[in-house]
N, C-alpha and C. Protein backbone atom coordinates (compact mmCIF):
# COMPACT_ATOMS: atom_id res chain seq x y z
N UNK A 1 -87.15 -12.32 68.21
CA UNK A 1 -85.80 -11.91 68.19
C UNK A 1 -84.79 -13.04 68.31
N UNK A 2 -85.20 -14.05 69.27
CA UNK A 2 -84.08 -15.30 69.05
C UNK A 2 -83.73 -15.19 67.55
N UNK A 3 -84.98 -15.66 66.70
CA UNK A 3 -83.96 -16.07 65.36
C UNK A 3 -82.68 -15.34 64.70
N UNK A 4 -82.98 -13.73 65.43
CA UNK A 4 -81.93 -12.73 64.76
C UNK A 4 -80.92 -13.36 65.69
N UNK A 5 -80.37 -13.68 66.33
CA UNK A 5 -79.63 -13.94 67.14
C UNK A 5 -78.64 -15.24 66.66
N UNK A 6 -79.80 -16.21 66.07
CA UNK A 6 -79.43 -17.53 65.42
C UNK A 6 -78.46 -16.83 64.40
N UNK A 7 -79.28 -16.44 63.35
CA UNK A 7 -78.20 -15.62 61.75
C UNK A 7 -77.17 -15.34 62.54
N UNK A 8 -77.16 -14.21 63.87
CA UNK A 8 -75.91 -13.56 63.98
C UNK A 8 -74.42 -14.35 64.64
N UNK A 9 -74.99 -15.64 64.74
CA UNK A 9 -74.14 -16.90 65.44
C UNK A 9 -73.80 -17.64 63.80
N UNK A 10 -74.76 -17.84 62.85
CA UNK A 10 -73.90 -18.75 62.02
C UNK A 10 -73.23 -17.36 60.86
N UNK A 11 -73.45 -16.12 61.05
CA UNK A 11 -72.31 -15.39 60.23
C UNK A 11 -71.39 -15.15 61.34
N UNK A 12 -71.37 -15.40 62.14
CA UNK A 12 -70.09 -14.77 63.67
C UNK A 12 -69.32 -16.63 63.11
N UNK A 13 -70.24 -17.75 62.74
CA UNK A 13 -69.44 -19.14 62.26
C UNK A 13 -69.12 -19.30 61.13
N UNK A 14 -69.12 -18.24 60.13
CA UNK A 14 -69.04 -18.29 59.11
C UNK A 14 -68.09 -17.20 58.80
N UNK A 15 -67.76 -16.27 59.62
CA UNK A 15 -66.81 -15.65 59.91
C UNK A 15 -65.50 -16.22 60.66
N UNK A 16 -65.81 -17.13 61.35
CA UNK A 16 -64.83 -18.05 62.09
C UNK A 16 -64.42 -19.02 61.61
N UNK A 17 -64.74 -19.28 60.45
CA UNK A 17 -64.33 -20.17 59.40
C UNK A 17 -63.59 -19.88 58.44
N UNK A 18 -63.53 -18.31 58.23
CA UNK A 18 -62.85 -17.93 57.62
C UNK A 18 -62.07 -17.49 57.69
N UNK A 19 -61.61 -16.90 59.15
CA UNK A 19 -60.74 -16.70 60.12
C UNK A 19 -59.77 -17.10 60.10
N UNK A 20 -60.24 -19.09 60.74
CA UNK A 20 -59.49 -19.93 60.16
C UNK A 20 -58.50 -20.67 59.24
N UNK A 21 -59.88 -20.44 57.95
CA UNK A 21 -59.42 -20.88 56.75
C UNK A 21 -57.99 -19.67 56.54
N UNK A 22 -58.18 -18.39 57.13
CA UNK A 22 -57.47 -17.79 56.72
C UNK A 22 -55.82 -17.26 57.00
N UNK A 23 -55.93 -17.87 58.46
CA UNK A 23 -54.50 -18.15 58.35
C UNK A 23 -53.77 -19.27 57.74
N UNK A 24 -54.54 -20.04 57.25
CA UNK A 24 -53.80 -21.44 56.23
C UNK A 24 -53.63 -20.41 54.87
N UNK A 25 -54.01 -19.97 54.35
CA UNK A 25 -54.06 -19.39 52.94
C UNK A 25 -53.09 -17.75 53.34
N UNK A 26 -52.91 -17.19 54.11
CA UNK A 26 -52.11 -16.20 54.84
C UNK A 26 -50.72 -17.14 54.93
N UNK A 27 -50.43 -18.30 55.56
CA UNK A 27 -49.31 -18.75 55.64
C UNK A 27 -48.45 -19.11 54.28
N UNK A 28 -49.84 -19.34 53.45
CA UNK A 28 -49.55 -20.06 52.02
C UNK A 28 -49.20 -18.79 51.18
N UNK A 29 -49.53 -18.04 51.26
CA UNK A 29 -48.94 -17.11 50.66
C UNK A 29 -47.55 -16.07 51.14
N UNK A 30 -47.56 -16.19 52.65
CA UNK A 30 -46.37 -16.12 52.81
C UNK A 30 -44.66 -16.72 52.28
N UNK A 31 -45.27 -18.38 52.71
CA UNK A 31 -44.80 -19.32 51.87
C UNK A 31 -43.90 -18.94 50.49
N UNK A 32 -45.40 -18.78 49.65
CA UNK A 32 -45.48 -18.95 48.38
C UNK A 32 -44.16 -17.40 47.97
N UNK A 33 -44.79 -16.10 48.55
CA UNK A 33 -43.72 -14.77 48.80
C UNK A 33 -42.35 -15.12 49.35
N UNK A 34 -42.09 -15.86 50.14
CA UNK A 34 -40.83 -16.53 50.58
C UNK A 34 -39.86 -16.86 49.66
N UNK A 35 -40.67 -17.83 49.11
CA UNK A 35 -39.97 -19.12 47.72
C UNK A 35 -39.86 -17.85 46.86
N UNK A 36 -40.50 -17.07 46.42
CA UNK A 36 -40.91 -16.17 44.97
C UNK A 36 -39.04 -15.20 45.88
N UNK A 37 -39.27 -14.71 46.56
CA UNK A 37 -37.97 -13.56 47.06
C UNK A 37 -37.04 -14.81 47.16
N UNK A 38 -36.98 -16.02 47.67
CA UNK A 38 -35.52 -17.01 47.58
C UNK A 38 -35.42 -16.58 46.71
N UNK A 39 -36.35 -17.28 45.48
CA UNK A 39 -35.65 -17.49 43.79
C UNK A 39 -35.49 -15.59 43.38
N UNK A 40 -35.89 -14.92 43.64
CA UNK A 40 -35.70 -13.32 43.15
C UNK A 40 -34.40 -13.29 43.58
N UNK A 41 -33.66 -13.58 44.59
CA UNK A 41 -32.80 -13.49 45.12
C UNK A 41 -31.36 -14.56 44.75
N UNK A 42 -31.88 -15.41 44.28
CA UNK A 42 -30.88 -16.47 43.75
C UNK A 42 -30.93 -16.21 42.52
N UNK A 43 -31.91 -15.29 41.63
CA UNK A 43 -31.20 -14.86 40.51
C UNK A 43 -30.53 -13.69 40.35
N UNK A 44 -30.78 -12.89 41.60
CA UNK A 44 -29.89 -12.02 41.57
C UNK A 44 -29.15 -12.34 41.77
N UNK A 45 -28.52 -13.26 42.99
CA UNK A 45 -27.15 -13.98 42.79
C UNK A 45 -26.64 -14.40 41.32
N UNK A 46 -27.06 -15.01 40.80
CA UNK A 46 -26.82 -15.63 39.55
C UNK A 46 -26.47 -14.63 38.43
N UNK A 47 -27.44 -13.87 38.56
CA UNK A 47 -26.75 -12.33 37.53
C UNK A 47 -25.92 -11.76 38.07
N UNK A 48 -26.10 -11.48 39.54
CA UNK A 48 -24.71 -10.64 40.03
C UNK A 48 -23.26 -11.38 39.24
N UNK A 49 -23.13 -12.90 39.57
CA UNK A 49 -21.83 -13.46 39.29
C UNK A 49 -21.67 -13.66 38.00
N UNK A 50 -22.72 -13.44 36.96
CA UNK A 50 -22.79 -13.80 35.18
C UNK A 50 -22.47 -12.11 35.03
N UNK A 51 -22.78 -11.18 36.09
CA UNK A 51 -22.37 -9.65 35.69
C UNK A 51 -20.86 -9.30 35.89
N UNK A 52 -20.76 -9.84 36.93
CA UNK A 52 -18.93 -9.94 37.41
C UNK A 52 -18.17 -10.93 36.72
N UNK A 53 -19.08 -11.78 36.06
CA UNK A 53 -17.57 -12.51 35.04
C UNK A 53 -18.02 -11.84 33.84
N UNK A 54 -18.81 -11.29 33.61
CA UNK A 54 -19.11 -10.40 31.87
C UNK A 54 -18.39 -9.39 32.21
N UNK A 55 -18.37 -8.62 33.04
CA UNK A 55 -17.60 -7.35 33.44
C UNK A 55 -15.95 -7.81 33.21
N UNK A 56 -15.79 -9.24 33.85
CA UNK A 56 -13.88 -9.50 33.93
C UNK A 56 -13.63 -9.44 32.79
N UNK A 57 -14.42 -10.40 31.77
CA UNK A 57 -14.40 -10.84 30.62
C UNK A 57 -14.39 -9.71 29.35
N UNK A 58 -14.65 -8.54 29.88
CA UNK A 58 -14.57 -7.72 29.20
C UNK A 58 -13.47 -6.50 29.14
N UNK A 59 -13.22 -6.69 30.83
CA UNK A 59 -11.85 -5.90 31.18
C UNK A 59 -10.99 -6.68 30.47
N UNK A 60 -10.84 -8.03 30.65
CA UNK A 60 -9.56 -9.14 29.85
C UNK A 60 -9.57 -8.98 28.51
N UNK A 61 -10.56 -8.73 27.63
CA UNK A 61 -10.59 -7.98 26.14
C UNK A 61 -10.26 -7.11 26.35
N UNK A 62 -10.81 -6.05 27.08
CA UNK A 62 -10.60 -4.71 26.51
C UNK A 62 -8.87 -4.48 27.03
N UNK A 63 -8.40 -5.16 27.56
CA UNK A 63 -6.63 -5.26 27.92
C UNK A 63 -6.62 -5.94 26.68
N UNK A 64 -6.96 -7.01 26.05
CA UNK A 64 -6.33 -7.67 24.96
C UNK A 64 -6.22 -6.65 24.15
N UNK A 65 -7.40 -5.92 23.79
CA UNK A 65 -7.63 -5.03 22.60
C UNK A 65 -6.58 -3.79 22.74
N UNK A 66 -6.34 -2.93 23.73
CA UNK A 66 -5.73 -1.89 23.88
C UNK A 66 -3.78 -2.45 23.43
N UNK A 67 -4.09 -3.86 24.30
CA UNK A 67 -2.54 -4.05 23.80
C UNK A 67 -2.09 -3.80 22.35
N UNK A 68 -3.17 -4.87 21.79
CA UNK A 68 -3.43 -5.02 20.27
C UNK A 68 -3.21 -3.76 19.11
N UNK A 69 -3.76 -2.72 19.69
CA UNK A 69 -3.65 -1.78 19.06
C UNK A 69 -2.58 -1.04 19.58
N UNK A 70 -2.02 -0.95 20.84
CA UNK A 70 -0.67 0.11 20.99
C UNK A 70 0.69 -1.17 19.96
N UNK A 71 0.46 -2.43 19.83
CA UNK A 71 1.04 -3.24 18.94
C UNK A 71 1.19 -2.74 17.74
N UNK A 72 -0.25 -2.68 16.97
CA UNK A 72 0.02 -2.23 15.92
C UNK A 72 0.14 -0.65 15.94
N UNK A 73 0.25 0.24 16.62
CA UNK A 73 0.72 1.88 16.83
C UNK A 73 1.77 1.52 16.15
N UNK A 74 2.66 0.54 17.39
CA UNK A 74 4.03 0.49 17.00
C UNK A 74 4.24 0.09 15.58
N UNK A 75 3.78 -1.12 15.32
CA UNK A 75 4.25 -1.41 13.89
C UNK A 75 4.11 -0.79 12.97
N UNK A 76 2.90 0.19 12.86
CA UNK A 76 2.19 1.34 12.14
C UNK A 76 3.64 1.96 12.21
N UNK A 77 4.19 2.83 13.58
CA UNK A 77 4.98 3.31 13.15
C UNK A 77 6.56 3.21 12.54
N UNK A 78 6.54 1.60 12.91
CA UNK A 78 7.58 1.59 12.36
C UNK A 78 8.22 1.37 10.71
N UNK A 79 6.70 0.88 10.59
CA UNK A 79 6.78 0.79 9.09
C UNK A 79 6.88 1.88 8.62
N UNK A 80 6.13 3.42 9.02
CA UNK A 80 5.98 4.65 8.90
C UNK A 80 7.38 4.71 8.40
N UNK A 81 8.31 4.47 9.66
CA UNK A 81 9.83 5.12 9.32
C UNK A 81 10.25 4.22 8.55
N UNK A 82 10.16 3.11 8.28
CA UNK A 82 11.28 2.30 6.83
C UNK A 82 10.24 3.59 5.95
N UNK A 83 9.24 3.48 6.04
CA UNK A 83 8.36 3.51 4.52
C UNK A 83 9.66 5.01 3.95
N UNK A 84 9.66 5.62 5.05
CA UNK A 84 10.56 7.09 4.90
C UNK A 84 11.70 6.96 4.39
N UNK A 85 12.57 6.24 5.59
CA UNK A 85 13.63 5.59 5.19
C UNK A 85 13.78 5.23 3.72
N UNK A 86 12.86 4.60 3.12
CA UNK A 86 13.35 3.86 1.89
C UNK A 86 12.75 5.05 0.79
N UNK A 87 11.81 6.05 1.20
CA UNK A 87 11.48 6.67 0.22
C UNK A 87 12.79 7.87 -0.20
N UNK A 88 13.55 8.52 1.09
CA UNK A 88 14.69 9.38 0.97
C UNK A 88 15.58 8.50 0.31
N UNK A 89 15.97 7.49 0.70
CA UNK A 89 16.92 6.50 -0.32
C UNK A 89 16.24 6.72 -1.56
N UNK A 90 15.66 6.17 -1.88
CA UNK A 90 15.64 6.08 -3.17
C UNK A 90 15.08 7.54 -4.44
N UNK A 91 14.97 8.45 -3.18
CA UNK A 91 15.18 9.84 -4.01
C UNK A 91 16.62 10.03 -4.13
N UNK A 92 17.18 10.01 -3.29
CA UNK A 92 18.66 10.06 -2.88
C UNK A 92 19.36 9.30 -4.08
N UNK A 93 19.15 8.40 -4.26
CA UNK A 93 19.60 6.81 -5.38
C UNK A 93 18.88 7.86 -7.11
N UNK A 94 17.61 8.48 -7.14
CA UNK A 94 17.14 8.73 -8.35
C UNK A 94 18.29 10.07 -8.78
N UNK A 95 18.36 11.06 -7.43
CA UNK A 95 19.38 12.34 -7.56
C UNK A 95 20.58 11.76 -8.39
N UNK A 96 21.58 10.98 -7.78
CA UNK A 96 22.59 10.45 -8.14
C UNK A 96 22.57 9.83 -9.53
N UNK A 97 21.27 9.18 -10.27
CA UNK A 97 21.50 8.57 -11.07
C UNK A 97 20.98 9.88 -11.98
N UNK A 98 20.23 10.94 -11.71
CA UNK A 98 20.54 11.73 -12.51
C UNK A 98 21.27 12.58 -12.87
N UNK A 99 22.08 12.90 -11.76
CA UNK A 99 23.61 13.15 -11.60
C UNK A 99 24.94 12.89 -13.01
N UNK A 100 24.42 11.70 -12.67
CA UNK A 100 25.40 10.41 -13.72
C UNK A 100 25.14 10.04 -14.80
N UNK A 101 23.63 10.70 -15.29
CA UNK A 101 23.30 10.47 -16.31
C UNK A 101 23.78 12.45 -17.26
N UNK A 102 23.48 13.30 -15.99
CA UNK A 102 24.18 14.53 -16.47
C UNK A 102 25.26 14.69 -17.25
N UNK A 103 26.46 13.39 -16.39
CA UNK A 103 27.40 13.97 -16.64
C UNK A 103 27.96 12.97 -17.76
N UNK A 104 27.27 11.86 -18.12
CA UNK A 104 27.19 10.72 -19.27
C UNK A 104 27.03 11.90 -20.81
N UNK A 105 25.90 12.26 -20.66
CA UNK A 105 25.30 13.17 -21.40
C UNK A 105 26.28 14.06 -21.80
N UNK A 106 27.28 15.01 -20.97
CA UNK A 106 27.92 15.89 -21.09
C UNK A 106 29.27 15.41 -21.68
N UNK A 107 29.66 13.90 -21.02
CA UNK A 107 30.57 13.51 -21.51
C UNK A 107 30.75 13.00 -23.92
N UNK A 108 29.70 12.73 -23.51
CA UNK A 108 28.98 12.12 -25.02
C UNK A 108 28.92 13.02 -25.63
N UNK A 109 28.69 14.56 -25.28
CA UNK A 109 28.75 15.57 -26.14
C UNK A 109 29.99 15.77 -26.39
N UNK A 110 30.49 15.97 -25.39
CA UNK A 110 32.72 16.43 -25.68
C UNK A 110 32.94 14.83 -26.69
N UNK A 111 32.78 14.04 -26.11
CA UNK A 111 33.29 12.72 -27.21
C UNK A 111 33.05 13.58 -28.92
N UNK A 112 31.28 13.32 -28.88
CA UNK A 112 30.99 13.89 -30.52
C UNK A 112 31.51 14.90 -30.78
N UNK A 113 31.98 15.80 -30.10
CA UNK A 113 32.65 17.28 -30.48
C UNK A 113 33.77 17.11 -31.31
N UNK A 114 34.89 16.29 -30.21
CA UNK A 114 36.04 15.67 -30.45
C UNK A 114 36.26 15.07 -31.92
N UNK A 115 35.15 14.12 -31.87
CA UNK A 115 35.75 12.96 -33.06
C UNK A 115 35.01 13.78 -34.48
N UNK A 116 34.26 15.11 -33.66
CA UNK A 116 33.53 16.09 -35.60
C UNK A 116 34.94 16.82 -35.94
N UNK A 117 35.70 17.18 -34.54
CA UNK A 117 36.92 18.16 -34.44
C UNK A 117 38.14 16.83 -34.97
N UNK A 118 38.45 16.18 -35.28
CA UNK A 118 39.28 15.19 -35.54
C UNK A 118 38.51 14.65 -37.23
N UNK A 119 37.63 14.48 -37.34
CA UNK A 119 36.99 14.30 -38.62
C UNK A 119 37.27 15.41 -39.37
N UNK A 120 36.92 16.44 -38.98
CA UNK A 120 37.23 17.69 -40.02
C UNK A 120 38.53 17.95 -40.16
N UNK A 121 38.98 18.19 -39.13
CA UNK A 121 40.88 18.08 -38.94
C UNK A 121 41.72 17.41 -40.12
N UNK A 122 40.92 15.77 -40.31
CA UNK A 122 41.56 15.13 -41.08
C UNK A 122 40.76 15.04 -42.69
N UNK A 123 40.27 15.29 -42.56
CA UNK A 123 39.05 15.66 -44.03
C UNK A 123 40.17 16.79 -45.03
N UNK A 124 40.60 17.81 -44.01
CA UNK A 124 41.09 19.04 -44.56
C UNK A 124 42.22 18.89 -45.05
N UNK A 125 43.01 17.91 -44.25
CA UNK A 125 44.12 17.51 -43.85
C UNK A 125 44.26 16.66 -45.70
N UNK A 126 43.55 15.51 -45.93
CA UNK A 126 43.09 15.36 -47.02
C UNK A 126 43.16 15.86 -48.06
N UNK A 127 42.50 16.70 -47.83
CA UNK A 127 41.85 17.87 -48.58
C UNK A 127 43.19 18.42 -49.52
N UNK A 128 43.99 18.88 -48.74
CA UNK A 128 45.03 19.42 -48.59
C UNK A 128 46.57 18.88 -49.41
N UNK A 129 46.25 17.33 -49.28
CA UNK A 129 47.44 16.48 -49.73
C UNK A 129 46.57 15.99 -51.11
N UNK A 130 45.50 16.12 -51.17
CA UNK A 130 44.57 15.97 -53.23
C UNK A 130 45.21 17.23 -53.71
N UNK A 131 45.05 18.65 -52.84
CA UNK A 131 45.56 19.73 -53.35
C UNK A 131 46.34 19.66 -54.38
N UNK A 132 47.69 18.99 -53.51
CA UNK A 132 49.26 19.07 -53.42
C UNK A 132 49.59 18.04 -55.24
N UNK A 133 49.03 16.67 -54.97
CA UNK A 133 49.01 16.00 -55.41
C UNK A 133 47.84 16.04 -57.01
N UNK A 134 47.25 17.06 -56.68
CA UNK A 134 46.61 16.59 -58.56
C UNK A 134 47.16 17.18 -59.35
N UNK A 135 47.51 18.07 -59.27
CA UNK A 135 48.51 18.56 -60.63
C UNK A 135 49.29 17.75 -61.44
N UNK A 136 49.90 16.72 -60.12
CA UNK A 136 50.65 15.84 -61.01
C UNK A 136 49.69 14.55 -61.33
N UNK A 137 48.59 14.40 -60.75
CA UNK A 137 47.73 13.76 -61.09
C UNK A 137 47.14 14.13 -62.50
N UNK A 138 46.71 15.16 -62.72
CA UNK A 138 46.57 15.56 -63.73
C UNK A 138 47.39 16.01 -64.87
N UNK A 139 48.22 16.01 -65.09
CA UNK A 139 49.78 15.65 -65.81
C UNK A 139 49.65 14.21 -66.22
N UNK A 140 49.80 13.53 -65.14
CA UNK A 140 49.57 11.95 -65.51
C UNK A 140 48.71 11.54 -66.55
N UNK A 141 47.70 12.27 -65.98
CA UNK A 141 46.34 11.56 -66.65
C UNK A 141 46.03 12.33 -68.28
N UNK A 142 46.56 13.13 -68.69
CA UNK A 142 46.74 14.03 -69.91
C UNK A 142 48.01 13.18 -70.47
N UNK A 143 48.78 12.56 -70.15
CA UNK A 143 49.75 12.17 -70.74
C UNK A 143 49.35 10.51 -71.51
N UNK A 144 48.58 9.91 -70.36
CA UNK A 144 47.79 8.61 -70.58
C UNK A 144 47.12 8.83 -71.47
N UNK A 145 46.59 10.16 -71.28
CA UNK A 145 45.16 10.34 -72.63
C UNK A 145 45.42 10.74 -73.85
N UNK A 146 47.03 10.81 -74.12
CA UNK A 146 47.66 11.36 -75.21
C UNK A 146 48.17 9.90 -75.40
N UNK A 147 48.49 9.62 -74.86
CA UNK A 147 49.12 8.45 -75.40
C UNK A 147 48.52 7.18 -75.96
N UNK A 148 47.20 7.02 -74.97
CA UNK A 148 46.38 6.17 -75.82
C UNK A 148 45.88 6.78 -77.22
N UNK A 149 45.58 7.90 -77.32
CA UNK A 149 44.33 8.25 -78.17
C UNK A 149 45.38 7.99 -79.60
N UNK A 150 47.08 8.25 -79.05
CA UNK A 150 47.75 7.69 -80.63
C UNK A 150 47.74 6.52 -80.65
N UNK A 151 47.73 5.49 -79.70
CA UNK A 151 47.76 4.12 -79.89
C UNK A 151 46.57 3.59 -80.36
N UNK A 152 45.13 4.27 -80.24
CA UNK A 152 43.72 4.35 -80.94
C UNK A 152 44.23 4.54 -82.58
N UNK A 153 44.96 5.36 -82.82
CA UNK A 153 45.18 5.90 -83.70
C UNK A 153 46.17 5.48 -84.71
N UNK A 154 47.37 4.21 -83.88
CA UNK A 154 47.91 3.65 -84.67
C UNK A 154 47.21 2.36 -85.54
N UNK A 155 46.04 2.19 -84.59
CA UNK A 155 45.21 1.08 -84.87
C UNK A 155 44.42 1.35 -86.26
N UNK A 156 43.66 2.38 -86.13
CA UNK A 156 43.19 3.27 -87.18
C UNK A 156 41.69 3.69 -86.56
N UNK A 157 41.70 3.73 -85.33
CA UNK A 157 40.56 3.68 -84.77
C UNK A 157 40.86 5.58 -84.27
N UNK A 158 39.52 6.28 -84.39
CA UNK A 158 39.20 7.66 -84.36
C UNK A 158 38.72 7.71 -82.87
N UNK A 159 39.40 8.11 -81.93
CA UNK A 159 39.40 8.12 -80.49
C UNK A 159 37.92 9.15 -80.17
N UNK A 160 37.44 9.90 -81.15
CA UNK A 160 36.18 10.50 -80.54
C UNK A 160 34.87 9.63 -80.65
N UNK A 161 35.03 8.53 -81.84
CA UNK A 161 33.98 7.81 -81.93
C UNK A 161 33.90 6.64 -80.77
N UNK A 162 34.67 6.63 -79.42
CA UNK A 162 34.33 5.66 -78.92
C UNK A 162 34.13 6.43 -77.56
């Protein structure tokens, strides 16, 4: 039985060795868990403050942007109202010029009326004084034609042959 006794002394030393060994490798991994949670922890720091300036950085856009666009609201609308503005004008401006072209039109008709009513007026008028006047026109011209056709005739010339 001693020898069982021997084994049970070098595994009770072989257990005590490891015992040993094992708070060095227990500390080392404490250690090692220590350093590993610092750095877990200093990058959470590090993201926390890269999250809080991405977060500012994004509030400071998203203020740029909102301005930006109630900017252009405005200009949107103000162009809106010239765009209006200038479109009633210039219906307003087309009314009038067709207005003026109505009354161009209307005027140009009374003109041509006028000067057909003054043309005929004096046509008739004309007309009227040939009336008066051919009789003795024609008197005249019977007297000329008598008179040459003997002066044809004193010649010895036959007034139908020419």
């Amino acid at each position: 039985m001693p020898p069982k006794a021997k084994g049970k002394g070098r595994k009770a030393g072989a257990g005590a060795k490891k015992k040993n060994s094992s708070p060095g490798v227990e500390a080392e991994a404490k250690h090692r868990l220590v350093i590993l949670e610092k750095e877990l922890l200093q990058d959470r720091l590090e993201m926390s403050r890269q999250r809080r300036a991405l977060q500012e950085e994004l509030g400071t856009r998203s203020r740029q942007l909102e301005e930006e666009v109630r900017g252009l609201r405005e200009q949107l609308e103000t162009c809106q109202r010239e765009a209006k503005t200038a479109r009633q004008e210039a219906e307003q401006a087309l009314r009038e010029q067709d207005g003026a072209l109505t009354q161009l039109r209307a005027h140009v008709a009374d003109m041509e009326a006028k000067y057909e009513e003054i043309l005929h007026d004096n046509l008739d008028c004309l007309l009227a004084k040939l009336r008066v006047v051919k009789p003795h026109w024609d008197a005249a011209t019977l007297r000329l034609h008598t008179k040459h056709k003997e002066q044809l005739r004193q010649f010895g010339l036959n007034p139908l042959d020419l």
